[in-house]
Protein backbone atom coordinates (compact mmCIF):
# COMPACT_ATOMS: atom_id res chain seq x y z
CA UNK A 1 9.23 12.01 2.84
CA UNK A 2 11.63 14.53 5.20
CA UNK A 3 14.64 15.37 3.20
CA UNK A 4 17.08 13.23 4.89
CA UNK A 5 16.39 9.67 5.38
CA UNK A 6 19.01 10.13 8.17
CA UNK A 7 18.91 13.32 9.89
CA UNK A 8 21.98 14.04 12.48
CA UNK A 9 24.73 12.15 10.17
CA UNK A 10 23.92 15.19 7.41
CA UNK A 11 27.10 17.11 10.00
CA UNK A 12 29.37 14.23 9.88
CA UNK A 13 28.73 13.41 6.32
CA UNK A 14 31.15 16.32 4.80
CA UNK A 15 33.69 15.61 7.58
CA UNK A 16 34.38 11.98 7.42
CA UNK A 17 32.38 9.24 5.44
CA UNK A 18 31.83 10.69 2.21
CA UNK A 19 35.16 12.79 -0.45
CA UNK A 20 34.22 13.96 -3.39
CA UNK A 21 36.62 14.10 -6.23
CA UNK A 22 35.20 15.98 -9.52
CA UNK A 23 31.83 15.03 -10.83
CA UNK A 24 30.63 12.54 -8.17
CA UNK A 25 30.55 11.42 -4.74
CA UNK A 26 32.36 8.34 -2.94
CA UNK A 27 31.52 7.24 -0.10
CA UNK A 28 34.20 5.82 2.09
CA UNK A 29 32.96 3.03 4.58
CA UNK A 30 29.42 2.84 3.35
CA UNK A 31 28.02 -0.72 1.99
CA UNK A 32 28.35 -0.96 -2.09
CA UNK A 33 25.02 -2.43 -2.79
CA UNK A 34 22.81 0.46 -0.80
CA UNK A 35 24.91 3.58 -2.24
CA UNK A 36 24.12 2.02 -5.69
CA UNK A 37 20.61 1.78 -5.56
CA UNK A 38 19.53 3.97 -2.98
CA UNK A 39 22.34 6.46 -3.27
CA UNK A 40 22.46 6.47 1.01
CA UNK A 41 26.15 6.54 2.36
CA UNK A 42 25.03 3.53 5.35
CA UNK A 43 28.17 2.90 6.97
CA UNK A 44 27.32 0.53 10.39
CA UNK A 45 24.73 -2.48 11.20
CA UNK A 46 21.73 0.09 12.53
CA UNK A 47 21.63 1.52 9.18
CA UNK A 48 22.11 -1.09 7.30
CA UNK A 49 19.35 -3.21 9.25
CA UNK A 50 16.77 -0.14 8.69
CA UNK A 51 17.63 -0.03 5.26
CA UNK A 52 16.95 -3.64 4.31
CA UNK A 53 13.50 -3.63 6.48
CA UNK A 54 12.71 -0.62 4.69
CA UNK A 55 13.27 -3.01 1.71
CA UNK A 56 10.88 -5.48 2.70
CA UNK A 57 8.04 -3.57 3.60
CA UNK A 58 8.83 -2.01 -0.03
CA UNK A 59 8.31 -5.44 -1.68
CA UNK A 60 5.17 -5.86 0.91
CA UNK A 61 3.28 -3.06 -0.52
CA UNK A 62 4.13 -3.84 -4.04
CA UNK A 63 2.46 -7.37 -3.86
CA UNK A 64 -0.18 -6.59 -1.47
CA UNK A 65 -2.63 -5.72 -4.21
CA UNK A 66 -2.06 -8.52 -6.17
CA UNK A 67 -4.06 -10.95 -4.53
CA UNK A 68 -7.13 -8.84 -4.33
CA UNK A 69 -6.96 -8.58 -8.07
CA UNK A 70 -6.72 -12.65 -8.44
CA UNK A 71 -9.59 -12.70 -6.46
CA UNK A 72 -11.89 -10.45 -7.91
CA UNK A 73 -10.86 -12.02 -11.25
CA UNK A 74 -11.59 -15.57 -9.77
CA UNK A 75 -14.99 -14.43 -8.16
CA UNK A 76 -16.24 -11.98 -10.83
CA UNK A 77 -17.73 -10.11 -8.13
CA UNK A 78 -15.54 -7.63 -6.77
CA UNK A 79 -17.38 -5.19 -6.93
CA UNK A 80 -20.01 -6.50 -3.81
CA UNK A 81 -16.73 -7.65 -1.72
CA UNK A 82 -14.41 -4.09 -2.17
CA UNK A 83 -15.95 -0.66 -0.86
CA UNK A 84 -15.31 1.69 -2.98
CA UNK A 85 -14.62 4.11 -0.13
CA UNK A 86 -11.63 2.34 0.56
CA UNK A 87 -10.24 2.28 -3.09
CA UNK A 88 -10.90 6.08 -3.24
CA UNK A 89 -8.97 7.08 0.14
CA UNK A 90 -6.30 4.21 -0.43
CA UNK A 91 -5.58 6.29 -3.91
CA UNK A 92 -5.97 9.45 -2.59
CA UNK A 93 -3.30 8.67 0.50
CA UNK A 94 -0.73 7.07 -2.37
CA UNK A 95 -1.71 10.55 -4.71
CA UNK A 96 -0.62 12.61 -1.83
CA UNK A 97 2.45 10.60 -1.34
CA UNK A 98 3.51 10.88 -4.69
CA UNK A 99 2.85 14.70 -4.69
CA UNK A 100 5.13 14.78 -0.95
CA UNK A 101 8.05 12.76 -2.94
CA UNK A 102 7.89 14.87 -6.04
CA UNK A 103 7.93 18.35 -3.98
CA UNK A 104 10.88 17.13 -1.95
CA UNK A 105 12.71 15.94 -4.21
CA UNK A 106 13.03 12.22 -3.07
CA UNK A 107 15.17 9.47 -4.62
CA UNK A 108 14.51 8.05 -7.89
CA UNK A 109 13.77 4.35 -6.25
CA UNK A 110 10.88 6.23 -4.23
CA UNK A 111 9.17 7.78 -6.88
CA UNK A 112 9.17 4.68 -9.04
CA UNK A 113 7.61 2.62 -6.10
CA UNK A 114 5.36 5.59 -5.03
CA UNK A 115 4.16 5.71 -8.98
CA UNK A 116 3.48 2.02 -8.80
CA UNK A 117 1.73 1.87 -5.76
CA UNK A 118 -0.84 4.44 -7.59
CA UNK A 119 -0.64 1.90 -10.63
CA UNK A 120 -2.14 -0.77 -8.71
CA UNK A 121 -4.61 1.52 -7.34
CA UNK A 122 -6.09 2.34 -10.12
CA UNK A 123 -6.22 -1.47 -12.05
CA UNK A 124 -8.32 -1.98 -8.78
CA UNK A 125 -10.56 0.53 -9.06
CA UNK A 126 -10.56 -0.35 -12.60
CA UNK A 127 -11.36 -3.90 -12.21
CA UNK A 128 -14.11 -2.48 -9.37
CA UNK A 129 -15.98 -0.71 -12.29
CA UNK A 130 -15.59 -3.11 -14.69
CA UNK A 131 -17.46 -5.59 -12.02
CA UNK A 132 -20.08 -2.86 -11.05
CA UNK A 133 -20.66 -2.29 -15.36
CA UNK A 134 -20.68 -5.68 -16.44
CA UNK A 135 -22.81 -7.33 -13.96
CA UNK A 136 -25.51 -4.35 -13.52
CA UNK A 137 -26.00 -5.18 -17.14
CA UNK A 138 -27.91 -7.78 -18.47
CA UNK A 139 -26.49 -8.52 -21.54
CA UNK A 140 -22.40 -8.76 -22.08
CA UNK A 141 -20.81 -5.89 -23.82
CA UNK A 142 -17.58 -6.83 -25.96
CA UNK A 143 -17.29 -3.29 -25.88
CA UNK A 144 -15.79 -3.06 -22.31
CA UNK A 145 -13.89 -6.01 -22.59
CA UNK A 146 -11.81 -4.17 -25.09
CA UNK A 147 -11.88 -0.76 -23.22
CA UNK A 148 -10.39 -2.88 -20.04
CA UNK A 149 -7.79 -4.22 -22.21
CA UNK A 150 -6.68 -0.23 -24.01
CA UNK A 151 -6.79 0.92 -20.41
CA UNK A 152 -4.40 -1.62 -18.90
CA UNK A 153 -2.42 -1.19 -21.83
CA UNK A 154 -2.02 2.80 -21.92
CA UNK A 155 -1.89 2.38 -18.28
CA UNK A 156 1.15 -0.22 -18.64
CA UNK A 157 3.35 2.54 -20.66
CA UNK A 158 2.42 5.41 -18.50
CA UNK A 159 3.89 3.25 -15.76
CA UNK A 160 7.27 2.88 -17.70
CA UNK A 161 7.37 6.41 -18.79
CA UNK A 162 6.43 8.24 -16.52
CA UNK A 163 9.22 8.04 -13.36
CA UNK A 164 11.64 8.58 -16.03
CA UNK A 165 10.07 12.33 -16.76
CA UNK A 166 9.20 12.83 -13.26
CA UNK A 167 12.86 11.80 -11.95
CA UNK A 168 14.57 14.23 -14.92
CA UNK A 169 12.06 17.10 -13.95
CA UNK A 170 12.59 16.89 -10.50
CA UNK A 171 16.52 16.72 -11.30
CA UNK A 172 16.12 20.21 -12.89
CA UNK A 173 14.21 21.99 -9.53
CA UNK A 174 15.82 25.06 -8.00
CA UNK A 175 16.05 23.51 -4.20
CA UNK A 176 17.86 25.86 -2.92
CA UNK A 177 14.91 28.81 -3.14
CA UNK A 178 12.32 26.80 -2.00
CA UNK A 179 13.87 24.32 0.25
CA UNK A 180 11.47 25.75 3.26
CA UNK A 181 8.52 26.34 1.58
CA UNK A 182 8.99 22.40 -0.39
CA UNK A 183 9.47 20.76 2.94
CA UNK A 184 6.67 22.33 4.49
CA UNK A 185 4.76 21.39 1.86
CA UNK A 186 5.91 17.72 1.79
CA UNK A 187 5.02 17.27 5.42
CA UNK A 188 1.52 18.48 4.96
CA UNK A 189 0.96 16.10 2.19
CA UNK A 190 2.58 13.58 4.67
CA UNK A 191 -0.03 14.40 6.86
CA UNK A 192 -2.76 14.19 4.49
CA UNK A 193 -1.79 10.79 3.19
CA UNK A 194 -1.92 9.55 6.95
CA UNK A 195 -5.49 10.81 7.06
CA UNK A 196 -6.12 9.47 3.98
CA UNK A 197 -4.79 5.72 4.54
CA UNK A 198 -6.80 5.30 8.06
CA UNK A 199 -9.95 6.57 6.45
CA UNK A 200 -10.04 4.17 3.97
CA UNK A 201 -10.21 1.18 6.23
CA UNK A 202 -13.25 2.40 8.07
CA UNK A 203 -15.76 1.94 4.51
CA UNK A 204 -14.18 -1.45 4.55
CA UNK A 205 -15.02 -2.26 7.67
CA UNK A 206 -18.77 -0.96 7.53
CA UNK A 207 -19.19 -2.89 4.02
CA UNK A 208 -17.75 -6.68 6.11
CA UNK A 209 -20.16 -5.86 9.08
CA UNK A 210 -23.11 -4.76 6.67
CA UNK A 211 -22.76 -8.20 4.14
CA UNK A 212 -21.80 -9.80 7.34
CA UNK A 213 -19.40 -11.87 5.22
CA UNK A 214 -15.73 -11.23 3.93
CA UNK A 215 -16.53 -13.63 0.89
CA UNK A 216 -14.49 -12.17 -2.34
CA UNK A 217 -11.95 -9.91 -0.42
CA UNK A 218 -8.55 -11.41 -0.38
CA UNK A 219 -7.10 -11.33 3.17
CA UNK A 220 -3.32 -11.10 1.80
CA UNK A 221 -4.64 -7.84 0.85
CA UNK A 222 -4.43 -6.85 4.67
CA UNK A 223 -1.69 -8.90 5.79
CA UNK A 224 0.62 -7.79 3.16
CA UNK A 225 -0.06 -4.11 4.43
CA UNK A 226 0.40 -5.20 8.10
CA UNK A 227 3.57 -6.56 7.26
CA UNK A 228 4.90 -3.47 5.04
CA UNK A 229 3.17 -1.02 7.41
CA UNK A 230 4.76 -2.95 10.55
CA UNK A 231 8.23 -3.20 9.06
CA UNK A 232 8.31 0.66 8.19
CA UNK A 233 7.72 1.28 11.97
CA UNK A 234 10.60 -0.72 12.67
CA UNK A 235 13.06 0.62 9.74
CA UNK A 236 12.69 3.77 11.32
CA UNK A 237 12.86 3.11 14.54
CA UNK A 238 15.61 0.39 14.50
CA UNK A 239 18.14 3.33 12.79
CA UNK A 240 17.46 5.48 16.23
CA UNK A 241 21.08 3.58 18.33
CA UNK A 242 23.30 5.02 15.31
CA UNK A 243 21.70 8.53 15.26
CA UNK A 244 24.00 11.13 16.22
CA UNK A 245 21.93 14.06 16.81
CA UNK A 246 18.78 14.93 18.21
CA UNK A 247 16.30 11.58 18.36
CA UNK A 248 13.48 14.16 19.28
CA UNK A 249 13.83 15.94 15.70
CA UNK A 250 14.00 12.60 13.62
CA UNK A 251 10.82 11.40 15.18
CA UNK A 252 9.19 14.47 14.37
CA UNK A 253 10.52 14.26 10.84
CA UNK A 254 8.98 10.38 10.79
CA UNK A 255 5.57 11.71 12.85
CA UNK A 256 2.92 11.94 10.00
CA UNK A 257 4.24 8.82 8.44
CA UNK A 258 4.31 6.87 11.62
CA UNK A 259 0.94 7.57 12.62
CA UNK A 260 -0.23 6.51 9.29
CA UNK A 261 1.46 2.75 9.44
CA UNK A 262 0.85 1.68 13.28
CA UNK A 263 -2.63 3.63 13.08
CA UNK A 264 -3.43 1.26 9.90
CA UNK A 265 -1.96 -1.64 11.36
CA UNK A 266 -4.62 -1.16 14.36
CA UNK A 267 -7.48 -1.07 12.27
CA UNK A 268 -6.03 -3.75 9.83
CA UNK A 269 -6.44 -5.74 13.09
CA UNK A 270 -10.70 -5.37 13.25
CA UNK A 271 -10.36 -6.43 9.54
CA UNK A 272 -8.38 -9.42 10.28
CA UNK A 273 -10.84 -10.40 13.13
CA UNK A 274 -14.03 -9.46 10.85
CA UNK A 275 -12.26 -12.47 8.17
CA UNK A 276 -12.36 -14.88 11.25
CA UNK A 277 -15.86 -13.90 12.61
CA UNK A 278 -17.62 -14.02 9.30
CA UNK A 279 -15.14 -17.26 7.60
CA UNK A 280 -17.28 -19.10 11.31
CA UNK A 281 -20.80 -17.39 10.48
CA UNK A 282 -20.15 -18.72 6.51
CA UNK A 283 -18.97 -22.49 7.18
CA UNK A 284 -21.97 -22.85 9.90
CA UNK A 285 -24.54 -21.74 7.38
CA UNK A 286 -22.60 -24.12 4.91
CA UNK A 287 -23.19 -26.60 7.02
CA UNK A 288 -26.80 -26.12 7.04
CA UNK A 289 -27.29 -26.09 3.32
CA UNK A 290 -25.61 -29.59 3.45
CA UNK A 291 -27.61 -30.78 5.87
CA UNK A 292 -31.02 -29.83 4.17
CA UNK A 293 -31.04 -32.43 1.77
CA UNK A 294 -30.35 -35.50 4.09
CA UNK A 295 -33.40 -34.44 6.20
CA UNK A 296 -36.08 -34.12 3.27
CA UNK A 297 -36.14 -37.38 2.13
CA UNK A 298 -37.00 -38.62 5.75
CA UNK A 299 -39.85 -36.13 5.96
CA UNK A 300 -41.50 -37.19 2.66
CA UNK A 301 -41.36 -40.85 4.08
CA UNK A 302 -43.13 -39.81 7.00
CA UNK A 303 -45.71 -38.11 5.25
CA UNK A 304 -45.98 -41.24 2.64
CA UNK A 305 -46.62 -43.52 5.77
CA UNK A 306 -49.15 -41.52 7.36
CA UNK A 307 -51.31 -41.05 4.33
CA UNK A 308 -51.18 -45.60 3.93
């Protein structure tokens, strides 16, 4: 979330690339498509490569929760496969996103994705209570069936509504008084939300190794977040050949956020190794059950025999 996306081309930005007749700004040699929708002036190949990986590990996040939420559905028991440590710190490290875009003043594409990223948080820890409810119970409860529904519902329009208000709101800020004090607050949030993302893999990891089994956790989950946390990395660090100032400062800018991504990715790693340990320790005891019944019927024999 640092105020620039590109920090060193803010000098050359009034000089050469961008004019600005009355009312809006043009930018000269920049690519059509990205000043559109990201309103970024990218104007050579470094750029524009960050920009589109920055793209795709957009869309990577976006439909990395998806498959969790088939599987739960599928299963009906998500609430013995998910910890609900990791639910809490993976919505607490997209909160204190959100809270790091809104104080800075980010662009209106970031908010939107930031606001759906805590959308999809909260249908899973949604669809973790309604698990944890409905099969602690022992009779079914119409009741929450239709409370799920409202929820997703009011949820649904909150998620259309919403960016709009935040986007006009943050529009109407005074950044010029509290430029210093805003980005100073957007880094510590950036910081928080770095903390925040590699706790939430260690409850994960204690729940596989307790059950001993990954059995109703969806490993696109994880892979989709290595791939969106792995092509972040490289979005910012592919830009660093076109930079024109200080590389030092824009990693510094990038720290809190970088730490976060390749510090997940590690741990994502002991999660992707827990799916292949435990997928071996579940198909051998598969195997066994099968087994079982082949070898009774040769036992009762046996004893028939003896007893003649």
């Amino acid at each position: 979330m640092a105020t620039a996306r590109f920090p060193g081309k803010c000098a050359d930005v009034a000089a050469g690339n961008w004019s600005s007749p009355p009312g809006r700004l043009v930018c000269v040699n920049g690519t059509p498509w990205i000043l559109y929708l990201l309103e970024e002036c990218v104007d050579n190949v470094w750029e524009y490569c960050s920009v589109v990986i920055g793209l795709i590990s957009m869309f990577c996040f976006l439909l990395s929760t998806l498959p969790q939420v088939y599987e739960a559905y599928r299963n009906g028991k998500g609430e013995e496969a998910m910890s609900f440590g990791f639910l809490f710190f993976l919505f607490s490290g997209d909160l204190t996103s959100f809270a790091g875009c809104y104080l800075t003043s980010q662009l209106p594409i970031q908010v939107i994705t930031v606001v759906f990223y805590i959308f999809t948080d909260l249908i899973l820890i949604s669809q973790f209570l309604y698990y944890k409810i409905k099969n602690s119970s022992s009779r079914k409860s119409p009741v929450l069936k239709w409370l799920c529904f409202m929820w997703c519902g009011s949820a649904s329009l909150v998620l259309l509504t919403l960016p709009k208000l935040i986007v006009d709101n943050s529009a109407s800020l005074d950044t010029k008084s509290t430029s210093k004090s805003v980005e100073v607050t957007g880094y510590v949030c950036g910081y928080l939300a770095s903390v925040f993302y590699l706790s939430s893999r260690l409850p994960q990891l204690y729940k596989n190794f307790q059950r001993q089994s990954t059995e109703g956790t969806s490993y696109m989950l994880f892979a989709l977040a290595m791939m969106g946390n792995g092509t972040y990395g490289l979005s910012v660090i592919v830009v660093l050949p076109a930079l024109k100032g200080s590389k030092q400062t824009f990693i510094i800018k990038h720290l809190a956020w970088l730490i976060g991504s390749l510090g997940v990715i590690v741990l994502d790693f002991f999660v992707t190794a827990q799916f292949v340990m435990y997928r071996k320790n579940s198909s051998a005891k598969g195997s066994k059950l099968l087994s079982v019944p082949e070898v009774e019927p040769l036992l009762c024999e046996e004893v028939e025999l003896s007893l003649l």
